[in-house]
PDB file of N, CA and C in Angstrom:
ATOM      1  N   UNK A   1      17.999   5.456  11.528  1.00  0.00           N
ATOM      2  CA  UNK A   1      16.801   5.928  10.872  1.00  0.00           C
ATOM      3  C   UNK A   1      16.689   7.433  11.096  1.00  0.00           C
ATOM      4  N   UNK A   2      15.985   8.225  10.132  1.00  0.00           N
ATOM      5  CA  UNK A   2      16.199   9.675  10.066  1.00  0.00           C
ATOM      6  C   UNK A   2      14.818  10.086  11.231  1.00  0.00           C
ATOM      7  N   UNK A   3      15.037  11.463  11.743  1.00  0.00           N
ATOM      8  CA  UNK A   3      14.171  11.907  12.609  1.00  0.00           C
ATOM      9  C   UNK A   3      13.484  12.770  11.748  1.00  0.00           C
ATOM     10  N   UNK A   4      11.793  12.711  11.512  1.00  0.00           N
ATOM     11  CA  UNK A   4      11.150  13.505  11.413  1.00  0.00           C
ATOM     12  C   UNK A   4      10.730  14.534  12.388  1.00  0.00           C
ATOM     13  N   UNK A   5      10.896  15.860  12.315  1.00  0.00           N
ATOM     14  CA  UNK A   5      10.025  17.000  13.508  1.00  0.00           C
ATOM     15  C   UNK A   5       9.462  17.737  12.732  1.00  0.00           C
ATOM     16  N   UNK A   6       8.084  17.920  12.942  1.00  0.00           N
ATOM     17  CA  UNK A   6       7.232  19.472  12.477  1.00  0.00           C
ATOM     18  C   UNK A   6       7.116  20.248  13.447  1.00  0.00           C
ATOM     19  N   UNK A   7       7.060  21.252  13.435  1.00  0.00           N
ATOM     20  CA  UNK A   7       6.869  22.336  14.133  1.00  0.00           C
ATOM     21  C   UNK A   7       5.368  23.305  13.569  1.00  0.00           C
ATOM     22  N   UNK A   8       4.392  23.461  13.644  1.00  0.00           N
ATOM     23  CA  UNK A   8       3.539  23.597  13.394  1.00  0.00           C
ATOM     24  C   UNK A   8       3.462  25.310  14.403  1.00  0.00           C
ATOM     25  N   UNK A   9       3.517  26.569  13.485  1.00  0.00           N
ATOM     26  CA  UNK A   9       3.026  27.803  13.698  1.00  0.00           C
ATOM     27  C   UNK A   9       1.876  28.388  13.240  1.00  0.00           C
ATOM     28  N   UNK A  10       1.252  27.867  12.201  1.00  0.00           N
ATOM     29  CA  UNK A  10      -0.081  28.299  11.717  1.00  0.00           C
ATOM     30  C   UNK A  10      -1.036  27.666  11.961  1.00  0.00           C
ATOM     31  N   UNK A  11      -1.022  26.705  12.656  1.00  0.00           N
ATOM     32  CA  UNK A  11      -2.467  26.058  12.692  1.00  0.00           C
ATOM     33  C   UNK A  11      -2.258  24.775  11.891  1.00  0.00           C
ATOM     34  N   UNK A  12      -2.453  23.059  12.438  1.00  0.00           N
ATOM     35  CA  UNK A  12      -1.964  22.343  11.474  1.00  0.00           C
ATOM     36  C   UNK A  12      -2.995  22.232  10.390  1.00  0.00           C
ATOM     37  N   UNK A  13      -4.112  22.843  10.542  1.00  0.00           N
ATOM     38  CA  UNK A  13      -5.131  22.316   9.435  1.00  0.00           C
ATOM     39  C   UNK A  13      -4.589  23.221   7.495  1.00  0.00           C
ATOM     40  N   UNK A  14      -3.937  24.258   8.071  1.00  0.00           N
ATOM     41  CA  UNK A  14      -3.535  24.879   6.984  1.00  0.00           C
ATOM     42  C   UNK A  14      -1.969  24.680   6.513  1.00  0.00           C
ATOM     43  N   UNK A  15      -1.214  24.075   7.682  1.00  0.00           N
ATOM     44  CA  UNK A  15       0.190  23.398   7.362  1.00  0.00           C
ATOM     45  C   UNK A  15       0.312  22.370   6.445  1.00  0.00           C
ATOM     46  N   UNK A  16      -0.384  20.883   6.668  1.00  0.00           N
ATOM     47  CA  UNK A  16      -0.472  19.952   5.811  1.00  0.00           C
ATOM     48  C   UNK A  16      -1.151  20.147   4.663  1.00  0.00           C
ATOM     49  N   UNK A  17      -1.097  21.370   4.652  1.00  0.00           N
ATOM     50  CA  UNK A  17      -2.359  21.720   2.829  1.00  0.00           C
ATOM     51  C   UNK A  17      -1.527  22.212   2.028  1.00  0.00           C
ATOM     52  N   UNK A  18      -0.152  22.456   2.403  1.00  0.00           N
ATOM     53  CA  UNK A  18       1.086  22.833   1.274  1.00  0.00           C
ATOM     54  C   UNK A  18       1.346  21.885   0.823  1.00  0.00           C
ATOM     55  N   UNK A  19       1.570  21.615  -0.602  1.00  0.00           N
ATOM     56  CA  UNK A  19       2.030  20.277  -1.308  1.00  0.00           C
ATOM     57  C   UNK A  19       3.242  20.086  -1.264  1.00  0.00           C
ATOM     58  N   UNK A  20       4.396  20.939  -0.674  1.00  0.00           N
ATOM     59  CA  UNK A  20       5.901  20.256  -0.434  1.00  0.00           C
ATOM     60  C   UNK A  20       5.538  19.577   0.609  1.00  0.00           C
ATOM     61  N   UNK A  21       4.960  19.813   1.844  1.00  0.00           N
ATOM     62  CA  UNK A  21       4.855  19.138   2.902  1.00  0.00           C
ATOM     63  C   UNK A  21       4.190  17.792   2.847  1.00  0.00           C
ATOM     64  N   UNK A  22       2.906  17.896   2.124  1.00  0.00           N
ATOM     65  CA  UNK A  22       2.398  16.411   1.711  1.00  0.00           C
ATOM     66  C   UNK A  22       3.256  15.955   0.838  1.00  0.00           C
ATOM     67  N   UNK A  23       3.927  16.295  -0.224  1.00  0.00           N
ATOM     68  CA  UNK A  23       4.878  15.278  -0.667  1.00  0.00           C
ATOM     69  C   UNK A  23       5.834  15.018  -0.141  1.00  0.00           C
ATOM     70  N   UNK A  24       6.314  15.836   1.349  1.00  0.00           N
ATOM     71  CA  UNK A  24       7.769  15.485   1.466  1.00  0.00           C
ATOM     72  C   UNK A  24       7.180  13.901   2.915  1.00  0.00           C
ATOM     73  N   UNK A  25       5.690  14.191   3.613  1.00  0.00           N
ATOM     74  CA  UNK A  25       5.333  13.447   4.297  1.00  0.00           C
ATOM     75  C   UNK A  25       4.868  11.786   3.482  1.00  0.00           C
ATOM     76  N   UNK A  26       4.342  12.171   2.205  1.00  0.00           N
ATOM     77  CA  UNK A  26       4.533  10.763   2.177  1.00  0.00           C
ATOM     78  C   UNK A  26       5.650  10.100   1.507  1.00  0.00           C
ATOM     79  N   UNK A  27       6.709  10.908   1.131  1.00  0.00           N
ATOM     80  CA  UNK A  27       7.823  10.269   0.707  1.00  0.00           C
ATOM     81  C   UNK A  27       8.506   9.712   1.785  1.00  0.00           C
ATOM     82  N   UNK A  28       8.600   9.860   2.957  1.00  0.00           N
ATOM     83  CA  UNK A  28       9.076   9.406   4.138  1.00  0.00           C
ATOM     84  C   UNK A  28       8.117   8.088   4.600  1.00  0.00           C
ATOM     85  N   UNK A  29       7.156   8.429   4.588  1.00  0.00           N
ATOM     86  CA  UNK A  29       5.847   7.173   4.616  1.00  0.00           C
ATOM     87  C   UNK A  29       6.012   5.986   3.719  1.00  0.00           C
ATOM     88  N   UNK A  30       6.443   6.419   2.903  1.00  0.00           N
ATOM     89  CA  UNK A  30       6.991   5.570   1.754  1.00  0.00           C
ATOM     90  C   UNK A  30       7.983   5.105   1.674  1.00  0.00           C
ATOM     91  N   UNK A  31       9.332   5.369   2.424  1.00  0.00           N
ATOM     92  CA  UNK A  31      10.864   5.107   1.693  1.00  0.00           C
ATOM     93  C   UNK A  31      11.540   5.015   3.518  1.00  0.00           C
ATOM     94  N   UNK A  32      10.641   5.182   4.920  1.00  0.00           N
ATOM     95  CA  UNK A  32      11.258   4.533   6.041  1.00  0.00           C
ATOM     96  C   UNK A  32       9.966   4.214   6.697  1.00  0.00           C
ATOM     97  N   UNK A  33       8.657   4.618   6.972  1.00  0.00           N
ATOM     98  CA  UNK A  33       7.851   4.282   8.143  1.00  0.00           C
ATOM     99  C   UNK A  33       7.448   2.794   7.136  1.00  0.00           C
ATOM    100  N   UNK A  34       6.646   2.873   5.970  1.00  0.00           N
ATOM    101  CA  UNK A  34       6.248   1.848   5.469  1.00  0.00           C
ATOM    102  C   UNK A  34       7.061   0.294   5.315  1.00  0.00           C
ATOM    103  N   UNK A  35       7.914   0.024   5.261  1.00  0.00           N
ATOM    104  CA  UNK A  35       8.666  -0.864   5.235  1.00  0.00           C
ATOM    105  C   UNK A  35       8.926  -1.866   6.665  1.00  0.00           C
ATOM    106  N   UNK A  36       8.955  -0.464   7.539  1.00  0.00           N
ATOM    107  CA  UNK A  36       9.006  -1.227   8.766  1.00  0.00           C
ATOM    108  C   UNK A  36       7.681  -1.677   9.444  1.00  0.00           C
ATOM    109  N   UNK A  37       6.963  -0.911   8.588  1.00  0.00           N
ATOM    110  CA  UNK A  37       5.367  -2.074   9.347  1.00  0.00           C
ATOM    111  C   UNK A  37       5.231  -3.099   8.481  1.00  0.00           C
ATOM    112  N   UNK A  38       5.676  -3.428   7.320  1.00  0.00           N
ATOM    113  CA  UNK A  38       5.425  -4.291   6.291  1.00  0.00           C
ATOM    114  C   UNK A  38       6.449  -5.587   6.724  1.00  0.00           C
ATOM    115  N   UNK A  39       7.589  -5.561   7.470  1.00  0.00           N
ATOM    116  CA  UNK A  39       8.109  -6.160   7.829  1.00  0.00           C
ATOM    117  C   UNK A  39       7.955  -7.067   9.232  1.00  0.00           C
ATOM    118  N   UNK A  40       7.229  -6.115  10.170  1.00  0.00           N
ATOM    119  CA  UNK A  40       6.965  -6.463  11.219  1.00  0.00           C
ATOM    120  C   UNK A  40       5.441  -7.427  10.899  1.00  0.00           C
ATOM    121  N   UNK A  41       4.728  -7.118  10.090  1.00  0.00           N
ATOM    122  CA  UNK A  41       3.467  -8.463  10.104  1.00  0.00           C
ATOM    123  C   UNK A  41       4.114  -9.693   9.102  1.00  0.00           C
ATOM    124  N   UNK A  42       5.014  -9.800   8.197  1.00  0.00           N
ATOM    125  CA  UNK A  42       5.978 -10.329   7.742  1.00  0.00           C
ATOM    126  C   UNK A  42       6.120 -11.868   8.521  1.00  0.00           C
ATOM    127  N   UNK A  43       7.212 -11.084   9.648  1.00  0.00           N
ATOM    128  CA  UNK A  43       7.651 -11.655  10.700  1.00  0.00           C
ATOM    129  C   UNK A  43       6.558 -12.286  11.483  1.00  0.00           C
ATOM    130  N   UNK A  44       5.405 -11.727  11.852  1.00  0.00           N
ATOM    131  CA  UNK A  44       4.611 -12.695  12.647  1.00  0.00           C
ATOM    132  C   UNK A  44       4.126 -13.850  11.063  1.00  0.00           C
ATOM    133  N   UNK A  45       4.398 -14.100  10.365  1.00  0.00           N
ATOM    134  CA  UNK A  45       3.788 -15.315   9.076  1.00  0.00           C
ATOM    135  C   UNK A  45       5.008 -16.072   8.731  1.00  0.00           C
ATOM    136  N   UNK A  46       5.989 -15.592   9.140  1.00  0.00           N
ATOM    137  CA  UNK A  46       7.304 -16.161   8.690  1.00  0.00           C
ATOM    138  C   UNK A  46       7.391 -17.823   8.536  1.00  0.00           C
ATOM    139  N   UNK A  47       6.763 -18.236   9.580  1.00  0.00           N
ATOM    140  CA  UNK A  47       7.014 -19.500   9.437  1.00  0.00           C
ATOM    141  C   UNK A  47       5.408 -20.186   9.123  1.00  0.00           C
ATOM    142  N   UNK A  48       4.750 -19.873   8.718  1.00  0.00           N
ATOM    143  CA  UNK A  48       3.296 -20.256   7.783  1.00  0.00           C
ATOM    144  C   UNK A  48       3.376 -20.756   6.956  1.00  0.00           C
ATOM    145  N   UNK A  49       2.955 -21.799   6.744  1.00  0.00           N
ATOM    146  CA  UNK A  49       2.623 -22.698   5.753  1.00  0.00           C
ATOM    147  C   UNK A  49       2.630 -21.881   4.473  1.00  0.00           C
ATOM    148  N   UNK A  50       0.856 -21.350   4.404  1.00  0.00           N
ATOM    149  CA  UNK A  50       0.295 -20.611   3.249  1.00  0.00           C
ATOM    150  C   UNK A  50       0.678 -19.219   3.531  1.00  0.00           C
ATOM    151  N   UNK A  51       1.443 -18.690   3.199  1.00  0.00           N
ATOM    152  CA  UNK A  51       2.173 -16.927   2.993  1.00  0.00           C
ATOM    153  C   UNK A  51       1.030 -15.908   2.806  1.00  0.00           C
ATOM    154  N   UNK A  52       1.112 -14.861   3.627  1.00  0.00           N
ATOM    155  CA  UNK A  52       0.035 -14.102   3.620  1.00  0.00           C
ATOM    156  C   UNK A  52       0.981 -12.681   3.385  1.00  0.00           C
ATOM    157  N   UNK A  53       0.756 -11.959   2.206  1.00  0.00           N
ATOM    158  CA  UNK A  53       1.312 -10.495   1.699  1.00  0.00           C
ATOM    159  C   UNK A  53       0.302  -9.655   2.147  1.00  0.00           C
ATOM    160  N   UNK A  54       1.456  -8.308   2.650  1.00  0.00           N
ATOM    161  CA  UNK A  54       1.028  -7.530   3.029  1.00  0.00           C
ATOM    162  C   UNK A  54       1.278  -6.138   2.018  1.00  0.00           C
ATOM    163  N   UNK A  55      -0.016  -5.262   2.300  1.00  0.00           N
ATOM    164  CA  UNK A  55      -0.009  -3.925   1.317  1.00  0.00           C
ATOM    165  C   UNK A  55       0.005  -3.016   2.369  1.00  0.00           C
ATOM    166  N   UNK A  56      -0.050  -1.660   1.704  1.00  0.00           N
ATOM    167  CA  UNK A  56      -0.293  -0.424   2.755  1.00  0.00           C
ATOM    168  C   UNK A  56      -1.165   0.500   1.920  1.00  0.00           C
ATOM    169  N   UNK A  57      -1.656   1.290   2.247  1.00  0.00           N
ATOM    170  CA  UNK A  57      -2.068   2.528   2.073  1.00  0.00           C
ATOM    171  C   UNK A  57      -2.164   3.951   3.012  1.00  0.00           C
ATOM    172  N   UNK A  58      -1.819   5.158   2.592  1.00  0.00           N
ATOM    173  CA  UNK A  58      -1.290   5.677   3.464  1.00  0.00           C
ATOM    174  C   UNK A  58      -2.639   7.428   2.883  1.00  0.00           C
ATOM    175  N   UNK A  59      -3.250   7.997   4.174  1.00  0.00           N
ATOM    176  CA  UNK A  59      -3.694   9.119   3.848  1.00  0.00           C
ATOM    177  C   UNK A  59      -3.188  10.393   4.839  1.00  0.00           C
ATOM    178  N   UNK A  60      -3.040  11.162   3.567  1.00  0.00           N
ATOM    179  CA  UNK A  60      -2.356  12.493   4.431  1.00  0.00           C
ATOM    180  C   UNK A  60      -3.562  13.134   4.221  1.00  0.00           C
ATOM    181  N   UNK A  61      -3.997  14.033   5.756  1.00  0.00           N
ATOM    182  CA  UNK A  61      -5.112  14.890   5.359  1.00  0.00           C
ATOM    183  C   UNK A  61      -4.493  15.788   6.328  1.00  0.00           C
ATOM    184  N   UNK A  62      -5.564  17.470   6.284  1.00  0.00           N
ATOM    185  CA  UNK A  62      -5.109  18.319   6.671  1.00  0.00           C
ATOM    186  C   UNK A  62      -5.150  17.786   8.656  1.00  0.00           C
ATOM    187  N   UNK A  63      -6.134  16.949   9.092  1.00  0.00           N
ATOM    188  CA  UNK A  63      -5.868  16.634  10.110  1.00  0.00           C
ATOM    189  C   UNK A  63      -4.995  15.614  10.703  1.00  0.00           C
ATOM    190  N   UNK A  64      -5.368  14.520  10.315  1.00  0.00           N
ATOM    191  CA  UNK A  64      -4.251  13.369  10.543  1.00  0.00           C
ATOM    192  C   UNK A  64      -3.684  12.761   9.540  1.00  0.00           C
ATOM    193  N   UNK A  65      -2.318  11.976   9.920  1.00  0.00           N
ATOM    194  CA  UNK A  65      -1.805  10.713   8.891  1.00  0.00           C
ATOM    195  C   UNK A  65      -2.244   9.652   9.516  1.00  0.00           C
ATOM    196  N   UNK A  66      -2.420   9.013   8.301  1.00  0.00           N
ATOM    197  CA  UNK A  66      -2.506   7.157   8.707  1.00  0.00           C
ATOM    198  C   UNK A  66      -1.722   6.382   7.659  1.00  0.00           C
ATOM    199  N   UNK A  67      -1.575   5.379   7.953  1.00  0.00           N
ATOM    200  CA  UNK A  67      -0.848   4.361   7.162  1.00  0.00           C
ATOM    201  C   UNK A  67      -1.582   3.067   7.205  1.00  0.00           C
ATOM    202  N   UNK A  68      -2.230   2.477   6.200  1.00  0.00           N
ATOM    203  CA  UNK A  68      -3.163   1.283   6.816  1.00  0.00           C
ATOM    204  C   UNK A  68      -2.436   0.367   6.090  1.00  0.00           C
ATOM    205  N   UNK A  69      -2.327  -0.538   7.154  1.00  0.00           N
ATOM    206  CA  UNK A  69      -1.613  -2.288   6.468  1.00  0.00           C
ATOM    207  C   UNK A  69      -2.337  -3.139   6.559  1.00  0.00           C
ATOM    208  N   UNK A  70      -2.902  -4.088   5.021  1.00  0.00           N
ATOM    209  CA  UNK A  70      -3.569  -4.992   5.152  1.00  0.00           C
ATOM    210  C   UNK A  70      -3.622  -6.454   4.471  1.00  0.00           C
ATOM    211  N   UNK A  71      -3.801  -7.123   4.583  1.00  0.00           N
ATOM    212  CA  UNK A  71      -3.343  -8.488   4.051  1.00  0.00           C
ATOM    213  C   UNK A  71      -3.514  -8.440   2.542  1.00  0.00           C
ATOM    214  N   UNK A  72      -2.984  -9.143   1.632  1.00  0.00           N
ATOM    215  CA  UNK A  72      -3.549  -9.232   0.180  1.00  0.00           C
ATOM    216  C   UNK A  72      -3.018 -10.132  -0.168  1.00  0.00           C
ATOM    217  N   UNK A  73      -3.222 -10.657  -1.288  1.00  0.00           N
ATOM    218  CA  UNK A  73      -2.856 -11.918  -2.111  1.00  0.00           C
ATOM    219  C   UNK A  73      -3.504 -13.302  -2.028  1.00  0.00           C
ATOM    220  N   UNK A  74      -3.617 -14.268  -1.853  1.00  0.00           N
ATOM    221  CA  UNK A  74      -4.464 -15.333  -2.364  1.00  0.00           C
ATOM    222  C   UNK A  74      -4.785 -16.043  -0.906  1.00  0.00           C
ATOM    223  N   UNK A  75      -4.088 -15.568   0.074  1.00  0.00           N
ATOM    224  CA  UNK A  75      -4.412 -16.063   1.121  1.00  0.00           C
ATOM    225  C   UNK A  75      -4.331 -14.909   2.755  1.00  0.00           C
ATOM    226  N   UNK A  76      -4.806 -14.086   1.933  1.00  0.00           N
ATOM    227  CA  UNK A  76      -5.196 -12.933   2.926  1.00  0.00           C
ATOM    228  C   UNK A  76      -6.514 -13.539   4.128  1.00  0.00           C
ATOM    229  N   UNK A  77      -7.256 -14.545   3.570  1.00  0.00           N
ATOM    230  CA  UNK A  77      -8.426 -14.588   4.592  1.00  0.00           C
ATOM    231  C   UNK A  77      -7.925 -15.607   5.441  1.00  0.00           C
ATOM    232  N   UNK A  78      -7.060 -15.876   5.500  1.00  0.00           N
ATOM    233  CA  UNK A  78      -6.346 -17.033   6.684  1.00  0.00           C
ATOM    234  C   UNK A  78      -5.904 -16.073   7.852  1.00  0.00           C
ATOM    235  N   UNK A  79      -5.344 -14.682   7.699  1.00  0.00           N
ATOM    236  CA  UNK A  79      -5.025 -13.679   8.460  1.00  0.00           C
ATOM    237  C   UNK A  79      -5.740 -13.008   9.167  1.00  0.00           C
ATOM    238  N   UNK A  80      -7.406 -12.995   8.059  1.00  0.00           N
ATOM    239  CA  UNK A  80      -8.671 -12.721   9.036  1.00  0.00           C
ATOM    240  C   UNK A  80      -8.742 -13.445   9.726  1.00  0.00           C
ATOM    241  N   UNK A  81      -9.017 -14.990   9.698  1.00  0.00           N
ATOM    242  CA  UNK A  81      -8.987 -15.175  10.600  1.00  0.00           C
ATOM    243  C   UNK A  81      -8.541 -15.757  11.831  1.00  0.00           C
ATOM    244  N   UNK A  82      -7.216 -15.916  11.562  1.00  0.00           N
ATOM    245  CA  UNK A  82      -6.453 -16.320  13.080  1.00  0.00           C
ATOM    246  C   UNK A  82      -6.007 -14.767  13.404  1.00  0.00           C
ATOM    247  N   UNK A  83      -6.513 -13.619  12.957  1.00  0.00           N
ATOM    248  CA  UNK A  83      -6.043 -12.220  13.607  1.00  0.00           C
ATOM    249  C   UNK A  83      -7.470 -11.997  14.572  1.00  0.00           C
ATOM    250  N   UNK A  84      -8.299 -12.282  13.533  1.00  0.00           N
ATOM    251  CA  UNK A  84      -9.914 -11.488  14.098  1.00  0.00           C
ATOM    252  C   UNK A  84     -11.057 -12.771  14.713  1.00  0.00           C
ATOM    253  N   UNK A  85     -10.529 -14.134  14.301  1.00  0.00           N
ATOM    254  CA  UNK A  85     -11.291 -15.345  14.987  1.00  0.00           C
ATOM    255  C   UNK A  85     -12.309 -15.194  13.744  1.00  0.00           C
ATOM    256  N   UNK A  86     -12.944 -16.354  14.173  1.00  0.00           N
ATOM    257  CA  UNK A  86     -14.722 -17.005  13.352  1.00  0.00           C
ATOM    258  C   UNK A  86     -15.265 -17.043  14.577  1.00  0.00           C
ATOM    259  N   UNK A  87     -16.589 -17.142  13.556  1.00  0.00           N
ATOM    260  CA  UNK A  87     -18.178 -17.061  14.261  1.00  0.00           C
ATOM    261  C   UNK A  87     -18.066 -18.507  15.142  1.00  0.00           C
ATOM    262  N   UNK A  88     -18.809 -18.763  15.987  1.00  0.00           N
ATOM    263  CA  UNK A  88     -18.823 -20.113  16.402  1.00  0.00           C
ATOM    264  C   UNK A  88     -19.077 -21.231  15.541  1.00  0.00           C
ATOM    265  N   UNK A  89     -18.856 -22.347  16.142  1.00  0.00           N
ATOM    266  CA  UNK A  89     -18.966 -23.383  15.020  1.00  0.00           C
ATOM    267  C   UNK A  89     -18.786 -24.550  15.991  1.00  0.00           C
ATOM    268  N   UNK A  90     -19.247 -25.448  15.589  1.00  0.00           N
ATOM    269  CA  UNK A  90     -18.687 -26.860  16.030  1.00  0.00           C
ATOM    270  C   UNK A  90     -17.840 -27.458  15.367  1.00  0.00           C
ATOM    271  N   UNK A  91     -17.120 -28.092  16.213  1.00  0.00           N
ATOM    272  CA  UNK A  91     -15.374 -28.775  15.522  1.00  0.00           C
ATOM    273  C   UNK A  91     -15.753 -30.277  15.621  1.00  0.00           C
ATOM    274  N   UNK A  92     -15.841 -30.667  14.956  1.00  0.00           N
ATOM    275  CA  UNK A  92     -15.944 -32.344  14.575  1.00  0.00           C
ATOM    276  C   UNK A  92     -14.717 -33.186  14.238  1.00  0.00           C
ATOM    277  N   UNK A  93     -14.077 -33.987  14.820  1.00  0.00           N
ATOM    278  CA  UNK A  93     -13.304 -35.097  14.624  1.00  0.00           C
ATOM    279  C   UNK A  93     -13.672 -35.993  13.528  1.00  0.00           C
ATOM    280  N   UNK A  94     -12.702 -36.283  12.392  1.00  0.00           N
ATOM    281  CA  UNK A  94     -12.633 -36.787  11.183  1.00  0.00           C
ATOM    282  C   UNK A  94     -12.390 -38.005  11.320  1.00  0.00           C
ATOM    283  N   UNK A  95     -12.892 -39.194  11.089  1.00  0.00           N
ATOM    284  CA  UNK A  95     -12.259 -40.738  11.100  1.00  0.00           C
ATOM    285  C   UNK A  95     -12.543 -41.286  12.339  1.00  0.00           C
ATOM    286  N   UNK A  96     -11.550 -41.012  13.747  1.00  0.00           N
ATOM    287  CA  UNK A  96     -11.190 -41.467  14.672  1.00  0.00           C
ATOM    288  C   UNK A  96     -12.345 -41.137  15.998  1.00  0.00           C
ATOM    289  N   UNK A  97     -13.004 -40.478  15.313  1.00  0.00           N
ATOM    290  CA  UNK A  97     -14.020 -39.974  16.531  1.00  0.00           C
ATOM    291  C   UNK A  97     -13.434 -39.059  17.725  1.00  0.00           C
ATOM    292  N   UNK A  98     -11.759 -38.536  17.688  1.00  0.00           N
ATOM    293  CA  UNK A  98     -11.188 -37.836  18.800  1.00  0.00           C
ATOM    294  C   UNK A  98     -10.969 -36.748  18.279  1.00  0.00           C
ATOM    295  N   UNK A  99     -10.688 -35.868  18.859  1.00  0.00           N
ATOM    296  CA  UNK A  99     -10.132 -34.447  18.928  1.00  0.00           C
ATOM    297  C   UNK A  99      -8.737 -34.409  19.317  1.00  0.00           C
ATOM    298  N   UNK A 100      -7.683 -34.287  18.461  1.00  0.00           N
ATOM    299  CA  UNK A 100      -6.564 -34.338  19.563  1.00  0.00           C
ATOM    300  C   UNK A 100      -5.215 -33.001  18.697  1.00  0.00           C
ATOM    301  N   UNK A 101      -4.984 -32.362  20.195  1.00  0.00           N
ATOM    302  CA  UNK A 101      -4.398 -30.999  19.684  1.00  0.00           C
ATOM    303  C   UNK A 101      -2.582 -31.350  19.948  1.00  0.00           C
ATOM    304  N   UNK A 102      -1.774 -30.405  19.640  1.00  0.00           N
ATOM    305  CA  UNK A 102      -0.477 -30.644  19.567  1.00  0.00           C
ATOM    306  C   UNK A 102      -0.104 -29.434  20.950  1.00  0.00           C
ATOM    307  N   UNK A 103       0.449 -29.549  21.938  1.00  0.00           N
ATOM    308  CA  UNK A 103       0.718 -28.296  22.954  1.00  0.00           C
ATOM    309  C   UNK A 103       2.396 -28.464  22.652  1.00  0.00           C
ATOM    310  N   UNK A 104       2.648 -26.901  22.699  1.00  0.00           N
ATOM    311  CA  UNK A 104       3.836 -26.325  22.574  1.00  0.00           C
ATOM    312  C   UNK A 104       4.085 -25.857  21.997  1.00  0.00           C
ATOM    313  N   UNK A 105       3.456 -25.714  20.435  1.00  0.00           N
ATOM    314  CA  UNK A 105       3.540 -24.994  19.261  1.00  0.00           C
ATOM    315  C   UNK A 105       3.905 -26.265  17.776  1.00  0.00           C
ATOM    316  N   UNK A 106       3.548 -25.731  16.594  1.00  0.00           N
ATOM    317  CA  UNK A 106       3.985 -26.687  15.691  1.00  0.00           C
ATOM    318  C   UNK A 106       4.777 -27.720  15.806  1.00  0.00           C
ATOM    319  N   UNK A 107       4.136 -28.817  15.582  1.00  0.00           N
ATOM    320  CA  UNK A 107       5.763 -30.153  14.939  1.00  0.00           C
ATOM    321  C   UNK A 107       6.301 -30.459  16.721  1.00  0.00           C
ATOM    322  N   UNK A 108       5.510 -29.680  17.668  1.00  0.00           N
ATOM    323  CA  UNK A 108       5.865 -30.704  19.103  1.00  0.00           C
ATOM    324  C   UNK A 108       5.756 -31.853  19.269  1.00  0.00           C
TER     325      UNK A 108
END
């Protein structure tokens, strides 16, 4: 993978305000950093039932970069919430009157 370095002599608030530099920063954001975060939440769904796609969006400003990755597609709110949890609730047993969990992970 290629090494990005800036070297920053003027002050970065007036560095990132040249448009070769913002285009050459998010073409890199775009074509090596992005892919590899898109891959890495990927990998934690890999083996999920219901498939959860991931997007990005990325802002260059004169102070910071960010890159934000976030769920999308038809089953993005399954990601809310086994990432971020639910409100409390009570869990009720269907039929059998028991509660009964699987330890070890799936299909144990």
């Amino acid at each position: 993978m290629p090494t990005v370095a800036m070297r920053v002599t003027r002050g970065r608030r007036k560095f990132i305000k040249y448009p070769k530099v913002k285009r050459g920063l998010g073409q890199v954001l775009d074509s090596e950093v992005k892919p590899h975060f898109i891959d890495a939440f990927k990998r934690v769904v890999a083996n999920w039932k219901h498939k959860v796609d991931f997007k990005s969006k990325k802002f260059i400003r004169t102070d910071r970069i960010w890159l934000y990755v976030f769920p999308a597609g038809e089953n993005k709110e399954i990601w809310v919430y086994v990432s971020g949890g639910t409100r409390r609730h009570t869990i009720r047993a269907r039929g059998g009157g028991r509660l009964a969990f699987l330890w070890g992970g799936v299909g144990s």
